[in-house]
PDB file of N, CA and C in Angstrom:
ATOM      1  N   UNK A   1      22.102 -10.758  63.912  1.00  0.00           N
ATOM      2  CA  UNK A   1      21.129 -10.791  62.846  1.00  0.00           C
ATOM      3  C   UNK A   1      21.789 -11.119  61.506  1.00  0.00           C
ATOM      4  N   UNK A   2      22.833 -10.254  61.345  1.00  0.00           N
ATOM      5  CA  UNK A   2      23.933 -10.939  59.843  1.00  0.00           C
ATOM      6  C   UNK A   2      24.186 -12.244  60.003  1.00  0.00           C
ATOM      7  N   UNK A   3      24.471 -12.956  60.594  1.00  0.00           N
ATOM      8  CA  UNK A   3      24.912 -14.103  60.999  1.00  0.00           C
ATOM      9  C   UNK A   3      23.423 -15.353  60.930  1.00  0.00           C
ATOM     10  N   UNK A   4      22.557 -14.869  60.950  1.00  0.00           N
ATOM     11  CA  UNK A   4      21.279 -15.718  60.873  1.00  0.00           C
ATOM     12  C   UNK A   4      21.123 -15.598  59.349  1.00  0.00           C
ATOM     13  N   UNK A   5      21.019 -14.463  58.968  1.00  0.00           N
ATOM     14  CA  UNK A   5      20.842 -14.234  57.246  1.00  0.00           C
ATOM     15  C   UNK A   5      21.723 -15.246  56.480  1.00  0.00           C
ATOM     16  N   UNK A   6      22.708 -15.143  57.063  1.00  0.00           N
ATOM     17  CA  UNK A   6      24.165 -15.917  56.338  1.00  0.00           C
ATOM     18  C   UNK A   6      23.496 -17.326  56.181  1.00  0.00           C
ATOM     19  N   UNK A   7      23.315 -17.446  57.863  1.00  0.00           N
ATOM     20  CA  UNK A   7      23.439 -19.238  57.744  1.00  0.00           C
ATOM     21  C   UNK A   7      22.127 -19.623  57.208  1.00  0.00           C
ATOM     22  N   UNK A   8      20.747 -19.076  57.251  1.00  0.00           N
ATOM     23  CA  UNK A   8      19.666 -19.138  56.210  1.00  0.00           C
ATOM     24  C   UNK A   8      19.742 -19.252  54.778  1.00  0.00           C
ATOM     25  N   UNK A   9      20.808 -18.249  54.217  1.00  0.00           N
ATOM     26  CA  UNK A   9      20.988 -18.298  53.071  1.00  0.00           C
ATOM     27  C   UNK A   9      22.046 -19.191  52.478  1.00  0.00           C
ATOM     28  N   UNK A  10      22.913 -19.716  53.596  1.00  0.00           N
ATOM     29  CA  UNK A  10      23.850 -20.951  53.407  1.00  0.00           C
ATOM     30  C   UNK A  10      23.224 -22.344  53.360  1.00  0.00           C
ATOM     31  N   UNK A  11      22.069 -22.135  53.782  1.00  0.00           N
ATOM     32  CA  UNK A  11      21.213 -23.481  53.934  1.00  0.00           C
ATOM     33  C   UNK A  11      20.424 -23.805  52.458  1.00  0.00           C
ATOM     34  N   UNK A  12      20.203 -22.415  51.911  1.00  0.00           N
ATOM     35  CA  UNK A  12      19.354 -22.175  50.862  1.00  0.00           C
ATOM     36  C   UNK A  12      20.417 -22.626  49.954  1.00  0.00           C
ATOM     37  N   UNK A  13      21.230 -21.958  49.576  1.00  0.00           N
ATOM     38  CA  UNK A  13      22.656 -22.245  48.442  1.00  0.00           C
ATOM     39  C   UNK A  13      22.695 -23.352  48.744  1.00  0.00           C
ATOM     40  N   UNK A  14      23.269 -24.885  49.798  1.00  0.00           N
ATOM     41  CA  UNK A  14      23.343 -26.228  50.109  1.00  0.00           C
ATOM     42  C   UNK A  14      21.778 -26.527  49.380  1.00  0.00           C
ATOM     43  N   UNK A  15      21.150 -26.562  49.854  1.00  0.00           N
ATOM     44  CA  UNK A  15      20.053 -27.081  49.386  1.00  0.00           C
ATOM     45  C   UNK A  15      19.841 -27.033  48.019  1.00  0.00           C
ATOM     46  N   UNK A  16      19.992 -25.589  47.591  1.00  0.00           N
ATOM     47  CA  UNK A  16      19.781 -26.255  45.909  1.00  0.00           C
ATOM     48  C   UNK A  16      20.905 -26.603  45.676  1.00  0.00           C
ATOM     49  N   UNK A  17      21.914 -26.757  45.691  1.00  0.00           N
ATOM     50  CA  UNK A  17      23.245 -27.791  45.243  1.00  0.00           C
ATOM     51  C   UNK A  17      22.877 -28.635  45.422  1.00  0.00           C
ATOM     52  N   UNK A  18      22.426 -29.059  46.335  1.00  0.00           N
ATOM     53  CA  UNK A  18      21.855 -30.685  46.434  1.00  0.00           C
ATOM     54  C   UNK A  18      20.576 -31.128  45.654  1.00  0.00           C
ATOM     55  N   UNK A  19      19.894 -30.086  45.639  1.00  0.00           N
ATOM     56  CA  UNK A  19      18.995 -30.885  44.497  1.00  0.00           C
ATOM     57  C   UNK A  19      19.567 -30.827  43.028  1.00  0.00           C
ATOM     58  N   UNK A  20      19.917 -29.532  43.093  1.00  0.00           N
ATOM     59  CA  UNK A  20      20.617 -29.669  41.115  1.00  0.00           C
ATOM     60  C   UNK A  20      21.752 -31.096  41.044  1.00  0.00           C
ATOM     61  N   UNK A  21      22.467 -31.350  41.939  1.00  0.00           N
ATOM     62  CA  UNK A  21      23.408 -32.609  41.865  1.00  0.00           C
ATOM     63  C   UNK A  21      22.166 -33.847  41.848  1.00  0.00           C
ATOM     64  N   UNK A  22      21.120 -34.071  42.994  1.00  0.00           N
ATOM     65  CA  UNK A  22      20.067 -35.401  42.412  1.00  0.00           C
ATOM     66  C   UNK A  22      19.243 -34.984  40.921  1.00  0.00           C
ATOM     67  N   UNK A  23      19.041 -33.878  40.701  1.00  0.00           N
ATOM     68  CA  UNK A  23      18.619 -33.660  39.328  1.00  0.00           C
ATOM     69  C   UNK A  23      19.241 -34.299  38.240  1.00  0.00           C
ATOM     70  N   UNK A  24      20.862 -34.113  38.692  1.00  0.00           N
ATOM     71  CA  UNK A  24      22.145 -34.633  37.550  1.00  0.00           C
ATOM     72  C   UNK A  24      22.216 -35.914  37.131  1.00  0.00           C
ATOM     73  N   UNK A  25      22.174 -36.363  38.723  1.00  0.00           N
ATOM     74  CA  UNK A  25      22.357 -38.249  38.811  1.00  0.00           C
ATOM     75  C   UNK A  25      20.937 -38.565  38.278  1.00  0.00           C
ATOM     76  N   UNK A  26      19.701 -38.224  39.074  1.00  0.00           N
ATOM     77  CA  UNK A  26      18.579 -38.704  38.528  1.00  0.00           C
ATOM     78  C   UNK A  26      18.752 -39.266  37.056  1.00  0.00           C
ATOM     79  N   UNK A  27      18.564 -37.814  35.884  1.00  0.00           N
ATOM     80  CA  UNK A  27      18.719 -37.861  34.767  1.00  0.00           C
ATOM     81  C   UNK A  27      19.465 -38.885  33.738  1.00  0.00           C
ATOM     82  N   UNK A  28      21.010 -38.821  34.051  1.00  0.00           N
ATOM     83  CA  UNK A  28      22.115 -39.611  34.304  1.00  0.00           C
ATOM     84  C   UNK A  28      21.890 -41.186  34.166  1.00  0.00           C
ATOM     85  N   UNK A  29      21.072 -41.104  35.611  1.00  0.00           N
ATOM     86  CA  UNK A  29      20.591 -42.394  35.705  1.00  0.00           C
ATOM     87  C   UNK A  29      19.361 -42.862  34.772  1.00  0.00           C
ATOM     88  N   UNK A  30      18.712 -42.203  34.232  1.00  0.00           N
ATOM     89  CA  UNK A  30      17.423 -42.711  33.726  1.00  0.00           C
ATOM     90  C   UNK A  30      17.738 -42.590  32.273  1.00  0.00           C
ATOM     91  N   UNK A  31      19.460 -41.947  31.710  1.00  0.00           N
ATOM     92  CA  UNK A  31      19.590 -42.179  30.682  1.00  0.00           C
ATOM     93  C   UNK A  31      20.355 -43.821  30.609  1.00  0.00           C
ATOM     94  N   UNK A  32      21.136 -44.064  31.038  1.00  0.00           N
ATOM     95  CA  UNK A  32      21.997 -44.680  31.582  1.00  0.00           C
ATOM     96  C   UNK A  32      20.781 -46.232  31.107  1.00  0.00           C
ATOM     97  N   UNK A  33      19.909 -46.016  31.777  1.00  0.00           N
ATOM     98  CA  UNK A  33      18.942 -47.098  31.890  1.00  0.00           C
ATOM     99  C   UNK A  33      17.732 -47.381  30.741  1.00  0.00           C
ATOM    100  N   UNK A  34      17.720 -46.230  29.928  1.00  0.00           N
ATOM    101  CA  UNK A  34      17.207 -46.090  28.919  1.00  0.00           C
ATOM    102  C   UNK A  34      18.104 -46.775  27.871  1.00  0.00           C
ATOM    103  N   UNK A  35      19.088 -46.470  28.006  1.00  0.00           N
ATOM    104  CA  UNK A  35      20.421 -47.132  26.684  1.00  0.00           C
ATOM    105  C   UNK A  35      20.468 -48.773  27.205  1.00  0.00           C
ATOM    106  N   UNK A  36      20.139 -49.015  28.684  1.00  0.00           N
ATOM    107  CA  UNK A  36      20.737 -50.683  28.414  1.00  0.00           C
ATOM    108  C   UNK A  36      19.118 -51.387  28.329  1.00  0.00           C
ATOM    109  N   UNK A  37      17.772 -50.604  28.434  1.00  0.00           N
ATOM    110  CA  UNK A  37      16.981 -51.401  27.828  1.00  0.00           C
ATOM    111  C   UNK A  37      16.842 -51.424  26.079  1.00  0.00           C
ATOM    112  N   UNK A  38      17.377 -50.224  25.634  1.00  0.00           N
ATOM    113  CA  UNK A  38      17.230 -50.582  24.601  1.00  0.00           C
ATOM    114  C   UNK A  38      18.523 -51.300  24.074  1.00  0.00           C
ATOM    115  N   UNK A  39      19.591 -51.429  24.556  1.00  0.00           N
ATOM    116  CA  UNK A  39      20.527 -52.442  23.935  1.00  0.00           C
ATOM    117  C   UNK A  39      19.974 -53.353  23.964  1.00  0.00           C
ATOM    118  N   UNK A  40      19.203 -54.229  25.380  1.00  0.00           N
ATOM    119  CA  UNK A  40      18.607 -55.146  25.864  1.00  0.00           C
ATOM    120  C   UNK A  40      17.775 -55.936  25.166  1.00  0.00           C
ATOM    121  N   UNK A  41      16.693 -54.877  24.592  1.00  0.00           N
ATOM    122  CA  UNK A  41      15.602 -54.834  23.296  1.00  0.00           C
ATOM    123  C   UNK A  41      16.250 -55.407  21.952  1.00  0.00           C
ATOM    124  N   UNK A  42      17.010 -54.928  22.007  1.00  0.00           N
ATOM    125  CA  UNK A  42      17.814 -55.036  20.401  1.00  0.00           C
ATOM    126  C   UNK A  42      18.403 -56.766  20.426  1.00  0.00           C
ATOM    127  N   UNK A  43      19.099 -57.188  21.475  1.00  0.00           N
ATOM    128  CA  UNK A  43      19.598 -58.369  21.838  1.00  0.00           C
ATOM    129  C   UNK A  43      18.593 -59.065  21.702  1.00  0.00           C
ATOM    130  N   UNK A  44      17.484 -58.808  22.492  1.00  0.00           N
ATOM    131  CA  UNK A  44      16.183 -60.088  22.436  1.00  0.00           C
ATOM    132  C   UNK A  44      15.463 -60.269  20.902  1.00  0.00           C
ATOM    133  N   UNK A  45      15.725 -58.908  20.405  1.00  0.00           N
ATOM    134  CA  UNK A  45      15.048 -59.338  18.918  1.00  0.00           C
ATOM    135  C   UNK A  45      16.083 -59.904  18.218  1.00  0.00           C
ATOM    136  N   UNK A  46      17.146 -59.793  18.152  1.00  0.00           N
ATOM    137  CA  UNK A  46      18.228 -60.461  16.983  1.00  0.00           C
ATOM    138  C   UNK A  46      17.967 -62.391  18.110  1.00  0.00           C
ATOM    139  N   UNK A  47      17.670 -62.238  19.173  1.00  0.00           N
ATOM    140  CA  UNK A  47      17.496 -63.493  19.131  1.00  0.00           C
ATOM    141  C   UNK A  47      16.302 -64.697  18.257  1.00  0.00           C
ATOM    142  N   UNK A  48      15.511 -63.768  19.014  1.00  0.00           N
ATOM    143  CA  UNK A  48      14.229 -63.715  18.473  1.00  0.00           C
ATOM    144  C   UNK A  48      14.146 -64.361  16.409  1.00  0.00           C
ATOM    145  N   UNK A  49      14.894 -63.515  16.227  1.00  0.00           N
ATOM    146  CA  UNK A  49      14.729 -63.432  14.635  1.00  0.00           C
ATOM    147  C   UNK A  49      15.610 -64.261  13.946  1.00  0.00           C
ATOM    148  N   UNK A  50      16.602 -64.971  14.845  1.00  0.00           N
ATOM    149  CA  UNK A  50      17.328 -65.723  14.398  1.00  0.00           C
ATOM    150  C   UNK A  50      16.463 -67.317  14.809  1.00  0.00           C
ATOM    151  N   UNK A  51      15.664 -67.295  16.059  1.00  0.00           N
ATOM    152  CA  UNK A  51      15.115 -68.738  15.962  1.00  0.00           C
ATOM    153  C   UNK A  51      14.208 -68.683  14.638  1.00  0.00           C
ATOM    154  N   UNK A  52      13.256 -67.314  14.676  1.00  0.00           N
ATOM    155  CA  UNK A  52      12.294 -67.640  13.631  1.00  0.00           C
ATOM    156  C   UNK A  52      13.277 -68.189  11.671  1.00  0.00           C
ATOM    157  N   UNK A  53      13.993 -67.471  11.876  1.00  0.00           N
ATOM    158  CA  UNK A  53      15.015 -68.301  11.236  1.00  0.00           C
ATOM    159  C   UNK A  53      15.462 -69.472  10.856  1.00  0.00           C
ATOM    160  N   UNK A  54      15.384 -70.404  11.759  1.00  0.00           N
ATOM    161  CA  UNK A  54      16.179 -71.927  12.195  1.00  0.00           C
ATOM    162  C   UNK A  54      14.964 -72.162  11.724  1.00  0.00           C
ATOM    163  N   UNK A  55      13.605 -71.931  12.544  1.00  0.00           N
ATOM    164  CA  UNK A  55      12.167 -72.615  12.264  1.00  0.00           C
ATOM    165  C   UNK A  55      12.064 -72.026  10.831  1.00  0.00           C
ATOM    166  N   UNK A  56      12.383 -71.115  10.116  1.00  0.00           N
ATOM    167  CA  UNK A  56      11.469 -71.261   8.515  1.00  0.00           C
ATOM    168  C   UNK A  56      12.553 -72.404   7.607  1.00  0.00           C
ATOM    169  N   UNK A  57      13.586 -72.631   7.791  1.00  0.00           N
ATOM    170  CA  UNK A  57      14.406 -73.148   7.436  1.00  0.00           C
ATOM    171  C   UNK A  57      14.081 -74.782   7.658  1.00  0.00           C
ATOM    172  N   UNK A  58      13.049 -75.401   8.532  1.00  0.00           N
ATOM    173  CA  UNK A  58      13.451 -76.275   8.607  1.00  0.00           C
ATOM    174  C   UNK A  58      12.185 -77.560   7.422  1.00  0.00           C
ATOM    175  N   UNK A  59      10.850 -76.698   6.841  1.00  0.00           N
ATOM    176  CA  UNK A  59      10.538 -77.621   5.908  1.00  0.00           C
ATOM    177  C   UNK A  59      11.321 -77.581   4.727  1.00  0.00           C
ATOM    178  N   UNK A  60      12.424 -76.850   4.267  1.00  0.00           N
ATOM    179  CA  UNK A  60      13.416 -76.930   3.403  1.00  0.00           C
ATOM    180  C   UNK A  60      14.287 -78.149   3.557  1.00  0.00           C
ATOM    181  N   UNK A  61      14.692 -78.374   5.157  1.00  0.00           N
ATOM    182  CA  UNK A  61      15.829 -79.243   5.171  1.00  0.00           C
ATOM    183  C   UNK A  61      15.091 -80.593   5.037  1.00  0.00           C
ATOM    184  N   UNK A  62      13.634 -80.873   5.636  1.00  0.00           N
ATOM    185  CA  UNK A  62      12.360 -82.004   5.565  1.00  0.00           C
ATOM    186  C   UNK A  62      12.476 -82.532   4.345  1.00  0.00           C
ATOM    187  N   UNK A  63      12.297 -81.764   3.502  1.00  0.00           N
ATOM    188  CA  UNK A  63      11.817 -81.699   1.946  1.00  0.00           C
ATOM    189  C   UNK A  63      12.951 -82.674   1.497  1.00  0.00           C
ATOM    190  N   UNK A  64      13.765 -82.327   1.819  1.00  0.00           N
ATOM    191  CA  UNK A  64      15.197 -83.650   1.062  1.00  0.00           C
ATOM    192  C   UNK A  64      15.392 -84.340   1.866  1.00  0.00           C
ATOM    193  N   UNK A  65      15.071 -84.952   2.862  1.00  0.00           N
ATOM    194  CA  UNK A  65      15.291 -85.823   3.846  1.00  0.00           C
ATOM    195  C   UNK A  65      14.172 -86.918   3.478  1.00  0.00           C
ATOM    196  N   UNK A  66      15.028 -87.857   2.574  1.00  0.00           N
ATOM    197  CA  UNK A  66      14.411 -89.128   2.227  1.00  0.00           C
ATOM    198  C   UNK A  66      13.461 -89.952   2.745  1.00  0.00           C
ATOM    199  N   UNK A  67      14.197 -90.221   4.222  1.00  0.00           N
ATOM    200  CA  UNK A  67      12.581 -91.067   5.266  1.00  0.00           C
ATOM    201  C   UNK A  67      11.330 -89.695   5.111  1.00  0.00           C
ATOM    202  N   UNK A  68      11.633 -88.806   5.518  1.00  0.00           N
ATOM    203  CA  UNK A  68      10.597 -88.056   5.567  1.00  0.00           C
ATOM    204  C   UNK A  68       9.270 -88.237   4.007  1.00  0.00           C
ATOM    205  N   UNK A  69       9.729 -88.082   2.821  1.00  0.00           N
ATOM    206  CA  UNK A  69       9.337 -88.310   1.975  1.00  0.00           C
ATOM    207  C   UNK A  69       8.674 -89.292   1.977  1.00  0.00           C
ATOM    208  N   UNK A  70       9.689 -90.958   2.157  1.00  0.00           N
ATOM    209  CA  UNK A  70       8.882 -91.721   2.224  1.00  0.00           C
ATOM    210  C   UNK A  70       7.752 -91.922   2.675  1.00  0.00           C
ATOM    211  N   UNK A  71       7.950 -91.491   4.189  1.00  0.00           N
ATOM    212  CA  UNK A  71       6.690 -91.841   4.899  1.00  0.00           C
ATOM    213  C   UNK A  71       6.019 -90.727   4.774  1.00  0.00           C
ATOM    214  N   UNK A  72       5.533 -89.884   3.861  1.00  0.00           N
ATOM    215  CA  UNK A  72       4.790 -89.104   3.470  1.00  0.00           C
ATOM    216  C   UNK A  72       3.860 -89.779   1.904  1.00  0.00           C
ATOM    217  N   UNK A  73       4.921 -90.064   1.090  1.00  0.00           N
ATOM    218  CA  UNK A  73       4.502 -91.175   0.170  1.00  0.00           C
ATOM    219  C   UNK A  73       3.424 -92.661   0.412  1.00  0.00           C
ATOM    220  N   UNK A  74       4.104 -93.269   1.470  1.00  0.00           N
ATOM    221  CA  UNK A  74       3.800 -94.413   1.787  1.00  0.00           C
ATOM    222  C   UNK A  74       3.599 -94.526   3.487  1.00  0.00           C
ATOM    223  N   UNK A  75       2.791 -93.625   4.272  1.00  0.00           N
ATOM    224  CA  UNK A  75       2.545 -93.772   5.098  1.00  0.00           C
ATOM    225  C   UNK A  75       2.521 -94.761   6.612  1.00  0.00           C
ATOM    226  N   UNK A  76       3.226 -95.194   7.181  1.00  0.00           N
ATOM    227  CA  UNK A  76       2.738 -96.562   8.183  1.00  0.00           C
ATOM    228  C   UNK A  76       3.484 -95.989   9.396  1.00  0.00           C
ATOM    229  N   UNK A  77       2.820 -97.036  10.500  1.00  0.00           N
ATOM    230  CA  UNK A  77       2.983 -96.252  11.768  1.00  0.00           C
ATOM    231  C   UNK A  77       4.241 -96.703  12.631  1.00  0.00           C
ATOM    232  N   UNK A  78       5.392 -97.737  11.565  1.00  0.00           N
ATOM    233  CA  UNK A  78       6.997 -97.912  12.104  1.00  0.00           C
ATOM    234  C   UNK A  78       7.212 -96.511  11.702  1.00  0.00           C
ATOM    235  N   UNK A  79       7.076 -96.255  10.478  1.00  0.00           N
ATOM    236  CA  UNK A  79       8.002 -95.175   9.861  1.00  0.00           C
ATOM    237  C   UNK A  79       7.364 -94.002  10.836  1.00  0.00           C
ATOM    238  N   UNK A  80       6.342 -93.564  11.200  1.00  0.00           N
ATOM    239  CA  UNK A  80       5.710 -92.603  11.264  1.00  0.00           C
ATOM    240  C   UNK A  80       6.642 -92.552  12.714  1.00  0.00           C
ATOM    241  N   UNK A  81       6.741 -93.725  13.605  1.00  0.00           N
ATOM    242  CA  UNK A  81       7.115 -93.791  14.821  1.00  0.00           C
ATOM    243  C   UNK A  81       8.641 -93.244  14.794  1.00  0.00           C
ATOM    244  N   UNK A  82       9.132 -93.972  13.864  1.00  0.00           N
ATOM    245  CA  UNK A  82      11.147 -93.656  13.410  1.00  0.00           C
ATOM    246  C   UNK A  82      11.351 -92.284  13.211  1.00  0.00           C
ATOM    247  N   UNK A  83      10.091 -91.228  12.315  1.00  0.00           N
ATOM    248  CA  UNK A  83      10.569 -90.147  12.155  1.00  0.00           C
ATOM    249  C   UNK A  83      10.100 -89.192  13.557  1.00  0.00           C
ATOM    250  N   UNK A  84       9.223 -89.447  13.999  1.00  0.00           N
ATOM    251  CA  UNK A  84       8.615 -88.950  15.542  1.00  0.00           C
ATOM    252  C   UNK A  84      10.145 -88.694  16.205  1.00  0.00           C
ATOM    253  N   UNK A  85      10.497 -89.953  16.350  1.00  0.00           N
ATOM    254  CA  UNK A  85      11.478 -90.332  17.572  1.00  0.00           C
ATOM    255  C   UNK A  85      12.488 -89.334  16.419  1.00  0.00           C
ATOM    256  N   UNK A  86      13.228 -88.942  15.332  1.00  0.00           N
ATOM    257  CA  UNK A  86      14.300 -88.694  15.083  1.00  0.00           C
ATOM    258  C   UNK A  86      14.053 -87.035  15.044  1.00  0.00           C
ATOM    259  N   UNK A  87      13.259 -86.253  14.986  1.00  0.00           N
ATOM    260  CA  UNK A  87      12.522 -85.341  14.986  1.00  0.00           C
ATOM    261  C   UNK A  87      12.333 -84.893  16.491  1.00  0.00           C
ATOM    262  N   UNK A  88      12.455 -85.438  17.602  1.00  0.00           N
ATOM    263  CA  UNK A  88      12.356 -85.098  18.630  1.00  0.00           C
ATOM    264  C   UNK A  88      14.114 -84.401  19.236  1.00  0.00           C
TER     265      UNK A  88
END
């Protein structure tokens, strides 16, 4: 009868060791995974904010770019075609 108690209660002690250890990793893990989406997050917006960047920047660089002017001035559909094609 001691010997049944034991190994009942040896089963009980294993058992919660084993769950408090998946409790550990669980956690562990869901921090673990929490930190590389938000690194992740952080990466996609500095990308993000650097195209919107390039794009506000670029009727600045238009603006002094001579053909552009012109054919804003003086409209026709070589020029219109030359800046299409250089713009692409």
């Amino acid at each position: 009868m001691f010997w049944r108690a034991a190994a009942v209660i040896a089963c009980l002690v294993g058992a919660a060791s084993l769950w408090a250890v998946h409790e550990k990793v669980y956690r562990d893990s869901l921090t673990g995974l929490r930190r590389e989406g938000l690194i992740s997050a952080e990466l996609d917006r500095s990308v993000l904010q650097s195209e919107l960047e390039k794009q506000r920047s670029i009727p600045v660089i238009l603006a002094d770019d001579s053909e552009v002017t012109t054919a804003l001035t003086a409209p026709s559909e070589p020029v219109a075609h030359a800046i299409s094609t250089k713009l692409e």
